[in-house]
PDB file of N, CA and C in Angstrom:
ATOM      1  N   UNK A   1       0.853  -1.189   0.000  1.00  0.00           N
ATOM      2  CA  UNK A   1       0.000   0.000   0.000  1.00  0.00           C
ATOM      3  C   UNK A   1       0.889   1.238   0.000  1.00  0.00           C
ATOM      4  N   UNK A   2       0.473   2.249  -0.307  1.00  0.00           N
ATOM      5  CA  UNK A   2       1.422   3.534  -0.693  1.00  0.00           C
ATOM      6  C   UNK A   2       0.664   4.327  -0.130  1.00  0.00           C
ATOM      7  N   UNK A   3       1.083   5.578   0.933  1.00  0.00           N
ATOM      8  CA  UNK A   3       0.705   6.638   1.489  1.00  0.00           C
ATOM      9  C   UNK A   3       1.587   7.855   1.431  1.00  0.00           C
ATOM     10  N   UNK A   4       0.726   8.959   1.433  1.00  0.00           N
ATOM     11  CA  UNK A   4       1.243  10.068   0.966  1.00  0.00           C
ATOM     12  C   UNK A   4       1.313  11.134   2.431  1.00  0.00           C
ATOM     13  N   UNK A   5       2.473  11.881   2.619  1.00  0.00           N
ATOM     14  CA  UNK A   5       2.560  12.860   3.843  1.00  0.00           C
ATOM     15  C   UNK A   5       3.131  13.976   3.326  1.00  0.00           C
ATOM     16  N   UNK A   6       2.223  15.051   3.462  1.00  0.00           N
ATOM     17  CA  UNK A   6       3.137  16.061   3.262  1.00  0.00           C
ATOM     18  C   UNK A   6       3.402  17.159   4.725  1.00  0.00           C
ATOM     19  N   UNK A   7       4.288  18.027   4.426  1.00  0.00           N
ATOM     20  CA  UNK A   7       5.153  18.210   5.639  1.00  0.00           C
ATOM     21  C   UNK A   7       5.254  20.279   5.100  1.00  0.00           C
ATOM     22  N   UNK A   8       4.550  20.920   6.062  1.00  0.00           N
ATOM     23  CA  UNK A   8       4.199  22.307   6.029  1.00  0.00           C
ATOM     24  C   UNK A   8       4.849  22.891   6.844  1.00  0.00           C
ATOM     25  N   UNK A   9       5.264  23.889   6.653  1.00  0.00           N
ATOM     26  CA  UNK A   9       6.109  24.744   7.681  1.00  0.00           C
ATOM     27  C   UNK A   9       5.106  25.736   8.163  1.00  0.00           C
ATOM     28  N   UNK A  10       5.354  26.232   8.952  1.00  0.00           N
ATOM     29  CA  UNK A  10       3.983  27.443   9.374  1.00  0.00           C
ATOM     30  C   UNK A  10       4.720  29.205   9.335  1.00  0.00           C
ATOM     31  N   UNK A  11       5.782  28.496   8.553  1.00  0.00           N
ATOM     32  CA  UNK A  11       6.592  29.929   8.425  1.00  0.00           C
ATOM     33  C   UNK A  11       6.636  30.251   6.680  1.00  0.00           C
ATOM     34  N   UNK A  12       5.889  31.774   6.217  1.00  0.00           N
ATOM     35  CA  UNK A  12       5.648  32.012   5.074  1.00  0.00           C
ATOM     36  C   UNK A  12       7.286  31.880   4.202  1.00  0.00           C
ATOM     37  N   UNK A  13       7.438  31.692   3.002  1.00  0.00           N
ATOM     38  CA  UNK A  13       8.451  31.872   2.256  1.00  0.00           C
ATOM     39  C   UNK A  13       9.508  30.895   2.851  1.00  0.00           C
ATOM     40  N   UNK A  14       9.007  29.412   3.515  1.00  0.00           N
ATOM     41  CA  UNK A  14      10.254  28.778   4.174  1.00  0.00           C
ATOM     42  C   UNK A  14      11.820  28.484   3.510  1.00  0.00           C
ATOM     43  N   UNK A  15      11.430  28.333   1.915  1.00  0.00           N
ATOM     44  CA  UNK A  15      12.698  27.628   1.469  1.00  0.00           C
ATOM     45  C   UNK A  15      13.904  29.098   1.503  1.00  0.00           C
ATOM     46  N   UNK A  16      12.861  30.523   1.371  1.00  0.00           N
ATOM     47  CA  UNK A  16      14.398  31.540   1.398  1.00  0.00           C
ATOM     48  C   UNK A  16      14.201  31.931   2.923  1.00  0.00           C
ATOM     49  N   UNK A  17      13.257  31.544   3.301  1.00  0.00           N
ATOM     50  CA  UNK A  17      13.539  32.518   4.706  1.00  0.00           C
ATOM     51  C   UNK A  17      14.219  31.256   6.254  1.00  0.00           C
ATOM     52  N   UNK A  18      14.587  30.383   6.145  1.00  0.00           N
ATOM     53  CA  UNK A  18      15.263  29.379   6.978  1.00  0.00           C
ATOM     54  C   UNK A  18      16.528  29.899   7.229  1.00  0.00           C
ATOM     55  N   UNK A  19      16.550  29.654   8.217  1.00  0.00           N
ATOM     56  CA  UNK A  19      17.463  30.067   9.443  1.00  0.00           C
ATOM     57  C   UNK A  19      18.703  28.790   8.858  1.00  0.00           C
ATOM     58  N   UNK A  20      19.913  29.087   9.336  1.00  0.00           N
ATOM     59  CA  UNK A  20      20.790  28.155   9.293  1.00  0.00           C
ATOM     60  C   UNK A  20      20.627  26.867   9.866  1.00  0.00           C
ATOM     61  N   UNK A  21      19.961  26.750  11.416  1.00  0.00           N
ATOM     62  CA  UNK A  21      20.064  25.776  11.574  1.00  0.00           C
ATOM     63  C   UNK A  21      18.665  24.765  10.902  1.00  0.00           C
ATOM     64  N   UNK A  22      17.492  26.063  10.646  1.00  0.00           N
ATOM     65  CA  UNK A  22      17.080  25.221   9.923  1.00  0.00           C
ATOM     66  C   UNK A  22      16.749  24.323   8.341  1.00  0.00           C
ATOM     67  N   UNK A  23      18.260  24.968   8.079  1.00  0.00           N
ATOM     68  CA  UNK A  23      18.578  24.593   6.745  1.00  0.00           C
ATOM     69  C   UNK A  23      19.142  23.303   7.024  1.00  0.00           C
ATOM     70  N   UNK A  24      20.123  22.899   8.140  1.00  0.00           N
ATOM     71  CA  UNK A  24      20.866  21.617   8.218  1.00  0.00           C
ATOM     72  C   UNK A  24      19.996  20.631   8.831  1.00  0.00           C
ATOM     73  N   UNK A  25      18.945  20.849   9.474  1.00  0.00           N
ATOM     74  CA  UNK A  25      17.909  19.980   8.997  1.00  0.00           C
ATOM     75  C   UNK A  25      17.463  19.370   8.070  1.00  0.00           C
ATOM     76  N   UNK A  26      16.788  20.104   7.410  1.00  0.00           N
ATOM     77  CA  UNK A  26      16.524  20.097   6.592  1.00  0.00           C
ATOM     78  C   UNK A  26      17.363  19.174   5.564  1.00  0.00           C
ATOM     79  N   UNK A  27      18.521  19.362   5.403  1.00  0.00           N
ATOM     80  CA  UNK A  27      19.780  18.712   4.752  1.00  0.00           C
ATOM     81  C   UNK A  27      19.900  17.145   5.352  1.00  0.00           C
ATOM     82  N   UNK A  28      19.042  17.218   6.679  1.00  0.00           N
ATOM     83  CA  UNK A  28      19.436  15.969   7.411  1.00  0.00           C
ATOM     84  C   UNK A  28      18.289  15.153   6.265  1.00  0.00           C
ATOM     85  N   UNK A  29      17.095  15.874   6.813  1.00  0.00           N
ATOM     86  CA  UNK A  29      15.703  15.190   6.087  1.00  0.00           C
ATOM     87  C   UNK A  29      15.924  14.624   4.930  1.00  0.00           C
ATOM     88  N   UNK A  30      16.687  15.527   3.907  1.00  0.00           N
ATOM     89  CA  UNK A  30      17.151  15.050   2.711  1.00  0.00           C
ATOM     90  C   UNK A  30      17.669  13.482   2.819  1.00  0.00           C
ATOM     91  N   UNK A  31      18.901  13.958   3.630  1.00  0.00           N
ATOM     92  CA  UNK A  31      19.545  12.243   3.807  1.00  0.00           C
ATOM     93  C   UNK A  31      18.773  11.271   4.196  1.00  0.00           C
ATOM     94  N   UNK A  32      17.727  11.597   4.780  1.00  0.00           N
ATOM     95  CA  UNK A  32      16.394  10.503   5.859  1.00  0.00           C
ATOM     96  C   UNK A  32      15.873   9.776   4.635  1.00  0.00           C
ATOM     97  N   UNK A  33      15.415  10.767   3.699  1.00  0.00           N
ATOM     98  CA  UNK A  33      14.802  10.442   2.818  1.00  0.00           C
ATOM     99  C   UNK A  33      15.548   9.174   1.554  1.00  0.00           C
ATOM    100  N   UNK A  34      16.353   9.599   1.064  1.00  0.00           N
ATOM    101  CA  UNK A  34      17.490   9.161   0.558  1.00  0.00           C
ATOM    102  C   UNK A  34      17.769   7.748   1.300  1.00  0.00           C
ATOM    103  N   UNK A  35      17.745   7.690   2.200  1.00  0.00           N
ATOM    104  CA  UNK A  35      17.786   6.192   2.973  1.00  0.00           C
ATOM    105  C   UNK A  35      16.285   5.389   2.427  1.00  0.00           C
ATOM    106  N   UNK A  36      15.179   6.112   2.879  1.00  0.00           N
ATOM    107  CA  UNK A  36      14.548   5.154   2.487  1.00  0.00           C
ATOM    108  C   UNK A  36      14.254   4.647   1.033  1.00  0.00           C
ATOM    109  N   UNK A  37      14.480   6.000   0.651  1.00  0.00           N
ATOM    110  CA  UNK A  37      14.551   5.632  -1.003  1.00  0.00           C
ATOM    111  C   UNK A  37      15.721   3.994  -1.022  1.00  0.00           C
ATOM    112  N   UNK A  38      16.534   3.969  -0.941  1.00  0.00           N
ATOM    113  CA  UNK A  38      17.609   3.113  -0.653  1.00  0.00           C
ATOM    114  C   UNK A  38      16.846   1.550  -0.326  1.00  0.00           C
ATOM    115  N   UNK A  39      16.124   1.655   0.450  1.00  0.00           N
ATOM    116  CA  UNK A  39      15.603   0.506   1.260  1.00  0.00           C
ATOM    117  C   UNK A  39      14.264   0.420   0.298  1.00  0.00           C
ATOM    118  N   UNK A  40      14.110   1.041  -0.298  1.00  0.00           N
ATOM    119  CA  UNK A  40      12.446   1.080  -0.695  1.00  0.00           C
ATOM    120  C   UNK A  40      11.269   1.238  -0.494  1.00  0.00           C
ATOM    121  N   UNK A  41      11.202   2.118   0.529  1.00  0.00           N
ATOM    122  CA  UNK A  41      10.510   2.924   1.021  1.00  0.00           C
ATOM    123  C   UNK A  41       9.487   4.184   0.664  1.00  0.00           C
ATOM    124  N   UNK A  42      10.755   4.732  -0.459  1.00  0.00           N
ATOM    125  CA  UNK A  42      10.374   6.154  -1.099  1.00  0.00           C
ATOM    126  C   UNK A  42       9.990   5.543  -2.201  1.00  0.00           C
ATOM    127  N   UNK A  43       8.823   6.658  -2.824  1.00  0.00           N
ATOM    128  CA  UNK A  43       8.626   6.602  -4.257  1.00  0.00           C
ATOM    129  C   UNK A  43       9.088   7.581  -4.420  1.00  0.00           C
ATOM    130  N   UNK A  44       8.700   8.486  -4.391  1.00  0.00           N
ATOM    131  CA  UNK A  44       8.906   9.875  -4.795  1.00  0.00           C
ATOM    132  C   UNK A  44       9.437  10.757  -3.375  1.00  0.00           C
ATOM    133  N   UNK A  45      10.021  11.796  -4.027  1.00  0.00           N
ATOM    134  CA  UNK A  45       9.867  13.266  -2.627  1.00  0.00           C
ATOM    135  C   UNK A  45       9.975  14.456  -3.068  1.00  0.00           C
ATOM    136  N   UNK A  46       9.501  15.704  -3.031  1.00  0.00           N
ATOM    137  CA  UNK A  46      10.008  17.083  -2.963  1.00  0.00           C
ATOM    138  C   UNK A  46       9.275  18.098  -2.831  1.00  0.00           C
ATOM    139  N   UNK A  47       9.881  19.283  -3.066  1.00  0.00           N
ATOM    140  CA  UNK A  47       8.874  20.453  -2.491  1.00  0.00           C
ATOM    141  C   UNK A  47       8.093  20.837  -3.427  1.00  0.00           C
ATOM    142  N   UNK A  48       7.181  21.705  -3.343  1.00  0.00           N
ATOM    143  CA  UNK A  48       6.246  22.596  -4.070  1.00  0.00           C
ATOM    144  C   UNK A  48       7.277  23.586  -3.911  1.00  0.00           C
ATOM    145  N   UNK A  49       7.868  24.058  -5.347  1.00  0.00           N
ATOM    146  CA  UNK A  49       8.870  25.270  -5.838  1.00  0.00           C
ATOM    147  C   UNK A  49       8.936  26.249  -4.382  1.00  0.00           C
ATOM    148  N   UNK A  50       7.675  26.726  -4.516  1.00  0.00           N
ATOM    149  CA  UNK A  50       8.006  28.203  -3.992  1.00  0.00           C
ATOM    150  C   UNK A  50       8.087  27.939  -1.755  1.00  0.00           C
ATOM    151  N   UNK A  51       8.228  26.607  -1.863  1.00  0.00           N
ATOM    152  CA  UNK A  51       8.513  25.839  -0.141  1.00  0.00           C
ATOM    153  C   UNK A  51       7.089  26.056   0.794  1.00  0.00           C
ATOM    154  N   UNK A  52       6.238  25.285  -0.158  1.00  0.00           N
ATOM    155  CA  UNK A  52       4.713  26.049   0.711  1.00  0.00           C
ATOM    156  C   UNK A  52       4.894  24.574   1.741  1.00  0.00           C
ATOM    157  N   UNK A  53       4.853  23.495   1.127  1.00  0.00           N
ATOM    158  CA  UNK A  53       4.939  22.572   1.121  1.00  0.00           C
ATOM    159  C   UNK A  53       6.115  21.239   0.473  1.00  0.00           C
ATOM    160  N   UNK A  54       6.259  19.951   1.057  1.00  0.00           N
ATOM    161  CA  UNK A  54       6.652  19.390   0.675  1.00  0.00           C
ATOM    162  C   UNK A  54       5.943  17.764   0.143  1.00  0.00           C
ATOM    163  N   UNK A  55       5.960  16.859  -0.340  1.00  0.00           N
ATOM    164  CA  UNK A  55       5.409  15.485  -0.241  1.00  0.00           C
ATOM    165  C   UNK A  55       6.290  14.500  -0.371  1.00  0.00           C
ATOM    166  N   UNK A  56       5.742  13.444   0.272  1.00  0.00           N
ATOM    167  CA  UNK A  56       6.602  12.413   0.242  1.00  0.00           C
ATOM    168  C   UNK A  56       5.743  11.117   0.035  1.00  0.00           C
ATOM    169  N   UNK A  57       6.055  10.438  -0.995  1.00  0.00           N
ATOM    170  CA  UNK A  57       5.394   9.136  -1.143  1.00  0.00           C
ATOM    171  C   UNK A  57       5.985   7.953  -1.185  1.00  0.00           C
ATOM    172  N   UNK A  58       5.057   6.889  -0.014  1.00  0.00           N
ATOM    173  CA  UNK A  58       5.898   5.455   0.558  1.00  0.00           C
ATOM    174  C   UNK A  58       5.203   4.613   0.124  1.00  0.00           C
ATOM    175  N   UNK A  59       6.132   3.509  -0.046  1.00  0.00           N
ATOM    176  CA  UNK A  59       5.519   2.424   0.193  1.00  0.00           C
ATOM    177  C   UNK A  59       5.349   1.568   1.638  1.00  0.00           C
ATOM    178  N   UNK A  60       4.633   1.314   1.876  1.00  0.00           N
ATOM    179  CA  UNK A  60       4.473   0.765   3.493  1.00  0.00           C
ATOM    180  C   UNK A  60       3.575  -0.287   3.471  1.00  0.00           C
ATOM    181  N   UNK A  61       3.764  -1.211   4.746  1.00  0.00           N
ATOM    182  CA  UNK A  61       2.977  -2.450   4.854  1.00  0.00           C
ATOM    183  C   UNK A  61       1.621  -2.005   5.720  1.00  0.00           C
ATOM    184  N   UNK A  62       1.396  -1.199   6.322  1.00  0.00           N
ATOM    185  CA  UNK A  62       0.725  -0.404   7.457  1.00  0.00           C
ATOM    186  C   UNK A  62       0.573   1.067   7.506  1.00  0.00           C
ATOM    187  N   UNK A  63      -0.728   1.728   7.505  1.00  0.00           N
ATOM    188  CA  UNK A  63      -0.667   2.875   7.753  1.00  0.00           C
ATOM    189  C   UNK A  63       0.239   3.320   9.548  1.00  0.00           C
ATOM    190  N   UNK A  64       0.641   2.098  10.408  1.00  0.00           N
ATOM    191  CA  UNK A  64       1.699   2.379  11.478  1.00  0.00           C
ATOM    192  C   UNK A  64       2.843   2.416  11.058  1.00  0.00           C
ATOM    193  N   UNK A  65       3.040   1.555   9.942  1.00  0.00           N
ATOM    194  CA  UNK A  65       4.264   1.808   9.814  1.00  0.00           C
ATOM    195  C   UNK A  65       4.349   3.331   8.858  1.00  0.00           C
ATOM    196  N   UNK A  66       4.433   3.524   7.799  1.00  0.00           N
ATOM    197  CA  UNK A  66       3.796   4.686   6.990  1.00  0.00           C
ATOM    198  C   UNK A  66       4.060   6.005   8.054  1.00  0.00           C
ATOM    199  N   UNK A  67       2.991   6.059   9.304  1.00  0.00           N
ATOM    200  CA  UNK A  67       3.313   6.999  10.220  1.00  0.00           C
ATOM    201  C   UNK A  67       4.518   7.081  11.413  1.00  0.00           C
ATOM    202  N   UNK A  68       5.109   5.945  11.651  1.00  0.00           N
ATOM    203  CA  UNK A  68       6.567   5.788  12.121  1.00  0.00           C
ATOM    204  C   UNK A  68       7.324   6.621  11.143  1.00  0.00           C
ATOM    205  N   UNK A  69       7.243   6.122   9.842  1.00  0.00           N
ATOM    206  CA  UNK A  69       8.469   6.898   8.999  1.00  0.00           C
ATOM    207  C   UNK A  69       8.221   8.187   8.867  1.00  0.00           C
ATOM    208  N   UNK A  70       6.945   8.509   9.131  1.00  0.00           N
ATOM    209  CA  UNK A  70       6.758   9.989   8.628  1.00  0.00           C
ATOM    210  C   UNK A  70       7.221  10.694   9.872  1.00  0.00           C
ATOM    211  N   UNK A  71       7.073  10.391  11.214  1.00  0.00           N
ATOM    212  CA  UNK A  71       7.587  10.564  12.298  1.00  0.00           C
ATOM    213  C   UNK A  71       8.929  10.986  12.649  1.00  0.00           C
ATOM    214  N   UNK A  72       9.851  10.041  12.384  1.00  0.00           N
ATOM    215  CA  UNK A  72      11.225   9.703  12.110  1.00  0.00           C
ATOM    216  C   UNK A  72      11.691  10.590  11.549  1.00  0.00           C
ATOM    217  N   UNK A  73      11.133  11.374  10.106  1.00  0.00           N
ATOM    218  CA  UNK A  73      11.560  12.108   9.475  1.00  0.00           C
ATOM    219  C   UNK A  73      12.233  13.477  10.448  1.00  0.00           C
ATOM    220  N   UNK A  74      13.634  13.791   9.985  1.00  0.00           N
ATOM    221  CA  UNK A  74      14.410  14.610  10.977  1.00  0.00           C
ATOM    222  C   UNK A  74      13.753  15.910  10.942  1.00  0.00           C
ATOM    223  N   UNK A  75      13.108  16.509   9.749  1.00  0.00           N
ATOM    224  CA  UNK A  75      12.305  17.735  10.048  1.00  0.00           C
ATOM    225  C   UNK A  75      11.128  17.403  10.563  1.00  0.00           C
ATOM    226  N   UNK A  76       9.907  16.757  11.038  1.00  0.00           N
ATOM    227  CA  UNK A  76       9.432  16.398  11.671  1.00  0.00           C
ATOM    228  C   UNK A  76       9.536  16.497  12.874  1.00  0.00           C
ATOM    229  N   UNK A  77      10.597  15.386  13.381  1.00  0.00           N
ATOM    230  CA  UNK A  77      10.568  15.173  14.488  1.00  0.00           C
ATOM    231  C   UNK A  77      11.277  17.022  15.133  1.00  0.00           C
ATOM    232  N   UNK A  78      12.171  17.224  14.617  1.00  0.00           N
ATOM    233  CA  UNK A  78      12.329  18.670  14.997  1.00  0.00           C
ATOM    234  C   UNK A  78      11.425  19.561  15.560  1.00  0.00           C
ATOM    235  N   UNK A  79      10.502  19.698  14.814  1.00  0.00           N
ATOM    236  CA  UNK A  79       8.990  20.350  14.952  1.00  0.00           C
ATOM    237  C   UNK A  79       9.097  22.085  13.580  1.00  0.00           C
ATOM    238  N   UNK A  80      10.350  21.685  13.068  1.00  0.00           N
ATOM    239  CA  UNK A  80      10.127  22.779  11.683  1.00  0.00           C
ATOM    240  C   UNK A  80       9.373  22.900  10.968  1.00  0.00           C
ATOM    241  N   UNK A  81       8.426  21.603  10.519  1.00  0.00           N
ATOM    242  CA  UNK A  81       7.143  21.488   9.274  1.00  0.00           C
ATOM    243  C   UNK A  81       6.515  20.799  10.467  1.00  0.00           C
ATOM    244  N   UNK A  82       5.155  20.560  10.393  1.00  0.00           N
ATOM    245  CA  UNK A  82       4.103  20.007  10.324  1.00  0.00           C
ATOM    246  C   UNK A  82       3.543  18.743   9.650  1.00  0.00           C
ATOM    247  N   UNK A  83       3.950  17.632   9.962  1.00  0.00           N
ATOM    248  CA  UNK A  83       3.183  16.526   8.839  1.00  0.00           C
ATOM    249  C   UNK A  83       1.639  16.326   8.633  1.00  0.00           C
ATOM    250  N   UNK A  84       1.353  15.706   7.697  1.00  0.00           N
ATOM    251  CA  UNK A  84      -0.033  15.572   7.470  1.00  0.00           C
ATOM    252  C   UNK A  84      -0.046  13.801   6.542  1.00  0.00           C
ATOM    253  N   UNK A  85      -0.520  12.932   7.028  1.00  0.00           N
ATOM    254  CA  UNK A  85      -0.572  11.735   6.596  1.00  0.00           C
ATOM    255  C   UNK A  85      -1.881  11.094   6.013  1.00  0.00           C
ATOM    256  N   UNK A  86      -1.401  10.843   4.629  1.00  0.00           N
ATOM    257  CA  UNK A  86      -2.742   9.512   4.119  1.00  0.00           C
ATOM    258  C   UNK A  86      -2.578   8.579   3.361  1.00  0.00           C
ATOM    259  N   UNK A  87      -3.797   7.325   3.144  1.00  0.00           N
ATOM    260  CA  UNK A  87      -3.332   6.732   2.271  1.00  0.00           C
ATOM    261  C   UNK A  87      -3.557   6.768   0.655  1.00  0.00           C
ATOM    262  N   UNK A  88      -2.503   6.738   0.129  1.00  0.00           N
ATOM    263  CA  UNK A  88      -2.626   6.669  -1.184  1.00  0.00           C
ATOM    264  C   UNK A  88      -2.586   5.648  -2.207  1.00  0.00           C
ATOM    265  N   UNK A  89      -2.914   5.887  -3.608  1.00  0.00           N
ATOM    266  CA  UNK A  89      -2.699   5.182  -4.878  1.00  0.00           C
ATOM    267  C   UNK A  89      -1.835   5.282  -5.519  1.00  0.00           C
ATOM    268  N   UNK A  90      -1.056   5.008  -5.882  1.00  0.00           N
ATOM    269  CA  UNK A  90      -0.058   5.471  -7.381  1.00  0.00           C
ATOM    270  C   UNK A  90      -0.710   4.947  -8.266  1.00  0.00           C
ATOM    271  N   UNK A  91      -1.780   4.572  -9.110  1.00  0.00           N
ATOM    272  CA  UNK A  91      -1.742   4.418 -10.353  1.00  0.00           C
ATOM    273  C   UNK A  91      -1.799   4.673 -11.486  1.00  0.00           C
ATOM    274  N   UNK A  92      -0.914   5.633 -12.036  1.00  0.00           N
ATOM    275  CA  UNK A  92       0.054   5.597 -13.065  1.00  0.00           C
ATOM    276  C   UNK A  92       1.224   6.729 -12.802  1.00  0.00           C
ATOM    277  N   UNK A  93       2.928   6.133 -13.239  1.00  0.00           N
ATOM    278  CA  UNK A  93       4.219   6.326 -13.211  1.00  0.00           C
ATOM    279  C   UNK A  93       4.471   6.048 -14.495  1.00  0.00           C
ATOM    280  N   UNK A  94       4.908   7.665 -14.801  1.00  0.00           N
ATOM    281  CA  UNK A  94       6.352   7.071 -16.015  1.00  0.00           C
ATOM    282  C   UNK A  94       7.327   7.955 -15.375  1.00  0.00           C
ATOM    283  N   UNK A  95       8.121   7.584 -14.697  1.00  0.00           N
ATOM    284  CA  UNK A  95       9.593   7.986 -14.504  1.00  0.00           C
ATOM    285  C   UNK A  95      10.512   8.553 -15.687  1.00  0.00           C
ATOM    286  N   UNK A  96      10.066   8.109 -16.995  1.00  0.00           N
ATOM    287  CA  UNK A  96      10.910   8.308 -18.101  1.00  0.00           C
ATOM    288  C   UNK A  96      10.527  10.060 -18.795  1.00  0.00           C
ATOM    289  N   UNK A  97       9.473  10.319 -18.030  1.00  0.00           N
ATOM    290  CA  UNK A  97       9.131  11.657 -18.481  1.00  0.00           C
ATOM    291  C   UNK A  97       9.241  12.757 -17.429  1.00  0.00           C
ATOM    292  N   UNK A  98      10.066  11.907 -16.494  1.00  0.00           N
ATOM    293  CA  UNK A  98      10.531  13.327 -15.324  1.00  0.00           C
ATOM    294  C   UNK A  98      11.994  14.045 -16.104  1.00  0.00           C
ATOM    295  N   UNK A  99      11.677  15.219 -16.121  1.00  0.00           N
ATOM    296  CA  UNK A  99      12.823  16.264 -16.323  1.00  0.00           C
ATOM    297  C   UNK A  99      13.186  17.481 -15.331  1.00  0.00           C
TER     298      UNK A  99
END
């Protein structure tokens, strides 16, 4: 099953207006992510351009598990964004038409 979380900051203009430290967060999250991608976890991840928002889409056996990872996530758990969790569909991917 595949669920979708996206992750809101409550601070306007986040991607230019972040503070240093909460840029290396942020940098952490990246790597968080990147792991699960690794393990197979991730389908997808990234922001909405202008940093309103971000999404992240898993694959998971459990909407518990699903919300562990979204948890885990180092901006998350920080308390910099806000998550928001559900479950989702993927059906239809072409990877070959991402640019």
């Amino acid at each position: 099953m595949q669920y979708i979380y996206f992750i809101r900051s409550p601070k306007e203009n986040f991607a230019e207006t972040m503070t240093a430290e909460e840029a290396e967060i942020m940098g952490v999250h990246f790597e968080y992510l990147k792991k699960q991608m690794d393990c197979g976890r991730l389908i997808l991840a990234g922001p909405e351009t202008s940093g309103k928002f971000g999404i992240c889409i898993l694959n998971a056996s459990s909407e518990d598990e699903a919300h562990e990872i979204m948890m885990n996530d180092p901006a998350v758990k920080s308390g910099i964004v806000k998550p928001e969790l559900y479950p989702f569909r993927v059906s239809l991917i072409n990877s070959s038409n991402i640019k």
